[in-house]
Protein backbone atom coordinates (compact mmCIF):
# COMPACT_ATOMS: atom_id res chain seq x y z
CA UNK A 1 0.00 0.00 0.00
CA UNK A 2 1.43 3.41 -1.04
CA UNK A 3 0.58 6.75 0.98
CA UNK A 4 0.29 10.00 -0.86
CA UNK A 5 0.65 13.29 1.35
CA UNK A 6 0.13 16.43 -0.81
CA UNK A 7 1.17 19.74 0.84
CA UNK A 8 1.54 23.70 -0.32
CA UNK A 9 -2.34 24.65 -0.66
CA UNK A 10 -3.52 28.03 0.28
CA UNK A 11 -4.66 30.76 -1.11
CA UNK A 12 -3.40 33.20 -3.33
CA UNK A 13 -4.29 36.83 -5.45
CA UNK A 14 -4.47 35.97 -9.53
CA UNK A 15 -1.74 36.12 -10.82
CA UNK A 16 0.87 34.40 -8.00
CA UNK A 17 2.35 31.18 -7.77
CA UNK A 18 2.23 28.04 -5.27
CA UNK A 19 4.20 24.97 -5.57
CA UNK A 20 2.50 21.31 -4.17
CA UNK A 21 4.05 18.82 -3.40
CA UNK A 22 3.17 14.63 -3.34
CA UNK A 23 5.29 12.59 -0.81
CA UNK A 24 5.07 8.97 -1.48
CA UNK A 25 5.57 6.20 1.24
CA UNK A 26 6.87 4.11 -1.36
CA UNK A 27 8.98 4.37 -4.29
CA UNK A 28 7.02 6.44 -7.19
CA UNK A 29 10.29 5.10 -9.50
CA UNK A 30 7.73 1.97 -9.19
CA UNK A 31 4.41 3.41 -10.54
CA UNK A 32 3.83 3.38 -13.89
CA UNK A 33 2.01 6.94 -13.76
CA UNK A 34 2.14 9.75 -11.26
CA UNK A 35 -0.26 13.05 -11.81
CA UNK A 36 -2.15 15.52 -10.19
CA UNK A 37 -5.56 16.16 -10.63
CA UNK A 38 -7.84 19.05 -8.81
CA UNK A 39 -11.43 18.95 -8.16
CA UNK A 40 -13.24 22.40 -8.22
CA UNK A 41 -16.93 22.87 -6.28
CA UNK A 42 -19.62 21.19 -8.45
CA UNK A 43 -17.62 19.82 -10.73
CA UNK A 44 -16.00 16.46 -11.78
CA UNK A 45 -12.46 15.67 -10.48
CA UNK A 46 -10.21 16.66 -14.20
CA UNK A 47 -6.56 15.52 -14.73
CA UNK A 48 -4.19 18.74 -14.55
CA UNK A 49 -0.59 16.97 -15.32
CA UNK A 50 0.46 13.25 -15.79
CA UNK A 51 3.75 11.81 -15.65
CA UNK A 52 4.13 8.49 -16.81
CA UNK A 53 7.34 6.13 -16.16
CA UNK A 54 10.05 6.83 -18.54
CA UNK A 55 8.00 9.41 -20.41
CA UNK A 56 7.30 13.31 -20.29
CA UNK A 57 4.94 15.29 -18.65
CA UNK A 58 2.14 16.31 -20.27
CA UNK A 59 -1.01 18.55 -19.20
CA UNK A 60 -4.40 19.68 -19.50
CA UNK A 61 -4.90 22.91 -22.01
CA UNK A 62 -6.17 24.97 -19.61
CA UNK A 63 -2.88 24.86 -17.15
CA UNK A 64 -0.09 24.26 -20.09
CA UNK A 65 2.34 27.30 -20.08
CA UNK A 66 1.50 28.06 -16.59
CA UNK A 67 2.02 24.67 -14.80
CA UNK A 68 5.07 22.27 -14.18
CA UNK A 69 5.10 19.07 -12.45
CA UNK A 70 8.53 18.11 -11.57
CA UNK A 71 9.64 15.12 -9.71
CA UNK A 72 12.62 13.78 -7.69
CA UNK A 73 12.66 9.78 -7.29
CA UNK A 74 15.10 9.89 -4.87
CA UNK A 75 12.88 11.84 -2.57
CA UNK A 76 10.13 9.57 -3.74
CA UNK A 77 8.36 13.34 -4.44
CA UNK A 78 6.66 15.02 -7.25
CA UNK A 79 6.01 18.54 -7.27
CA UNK A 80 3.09 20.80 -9.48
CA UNK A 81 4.51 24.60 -9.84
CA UNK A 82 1.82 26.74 -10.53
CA UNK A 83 2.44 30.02 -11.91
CA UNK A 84 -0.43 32.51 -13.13
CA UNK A 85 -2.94 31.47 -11.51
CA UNK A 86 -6.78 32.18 -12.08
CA UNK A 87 -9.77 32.20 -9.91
CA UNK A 88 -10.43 29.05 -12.26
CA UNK A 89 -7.49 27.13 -10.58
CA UNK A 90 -9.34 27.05 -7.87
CA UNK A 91 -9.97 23.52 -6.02
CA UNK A 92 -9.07 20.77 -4.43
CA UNK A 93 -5.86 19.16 -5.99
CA UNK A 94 -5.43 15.47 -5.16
CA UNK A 95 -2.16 13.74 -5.97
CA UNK A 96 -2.53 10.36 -7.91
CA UNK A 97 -0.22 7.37 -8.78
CA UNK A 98 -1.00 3.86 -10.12
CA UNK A 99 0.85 0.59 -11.28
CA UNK A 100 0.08 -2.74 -12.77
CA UNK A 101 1.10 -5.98 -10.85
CA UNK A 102 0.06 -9.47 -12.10
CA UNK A 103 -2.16 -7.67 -14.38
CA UNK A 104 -4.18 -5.73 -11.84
CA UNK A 105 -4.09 -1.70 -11.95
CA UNK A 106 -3.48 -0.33 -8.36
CA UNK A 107 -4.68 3.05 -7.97
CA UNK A 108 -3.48 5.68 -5.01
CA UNK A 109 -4.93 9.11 -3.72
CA UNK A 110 -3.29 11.60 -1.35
CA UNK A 111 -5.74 13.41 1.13
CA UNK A 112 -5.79 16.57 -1.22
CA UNK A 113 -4.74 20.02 -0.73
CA UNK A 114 -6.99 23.09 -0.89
CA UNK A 115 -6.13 25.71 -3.89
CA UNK A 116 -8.12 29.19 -3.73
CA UNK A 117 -6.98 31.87 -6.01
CA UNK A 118 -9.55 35.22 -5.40
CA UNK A 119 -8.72 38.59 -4.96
């Protein structure tokens, strides 16, 4: 079983910056995907960036240019920089891994951490 802790939330004028970040109890050099996703009020949870294994980051249209997930294996961390944000950005953002063992998909989700961006 793998533990996800996200940290950094808070809130924050349009315009500035916050950086999360996803501990992982276990090695995320293991999982085949990590990513962040956020969750705004009255709406679906949407994928915001996804790392996969051996790959490149990629993200959703509405963050790309502004956000950059980063991660350090040896810290067993990944990281979502968020510069310009919106009043749009605002939500819940939930860090996410998953793997495949013996042909089963494991799935893991941190707590979540609370974004507000408002003036």
């Amino acid at each position: 079983q793998v533990q996800l802790v996200e940290s950094g939330g808070g809130s924050v004028q349009p315009g500035g910056s916050l950086r999360l970040s996803c501990v992982a109890s276990g090695s995320i050099f293991s999982m085949n995907n990590m990513g962040w996703y956020r969750q705004a009020p009255g709406k679906q949870r949407e994928l915001v960036a996804s790392w996969p294994n051996g790959g490149d980051a990629n993200y959703a249209d509405s963050v790309k240019g502004r956000f950059t997930m980063s991660r350090d294996d040896a810290k067993n961390t990944v990281y979502l920089q968020m510069n310009s944000l919106k009043p749009e950005d605002t939500g819940v953002y939930y860090c996410n891994a998953w793997r495949y063992s013996d042909y089963k998909r494991f799935t893991y989700w941190g707590q979540g951490t609370q974004v507000t961006v408002s003036s």
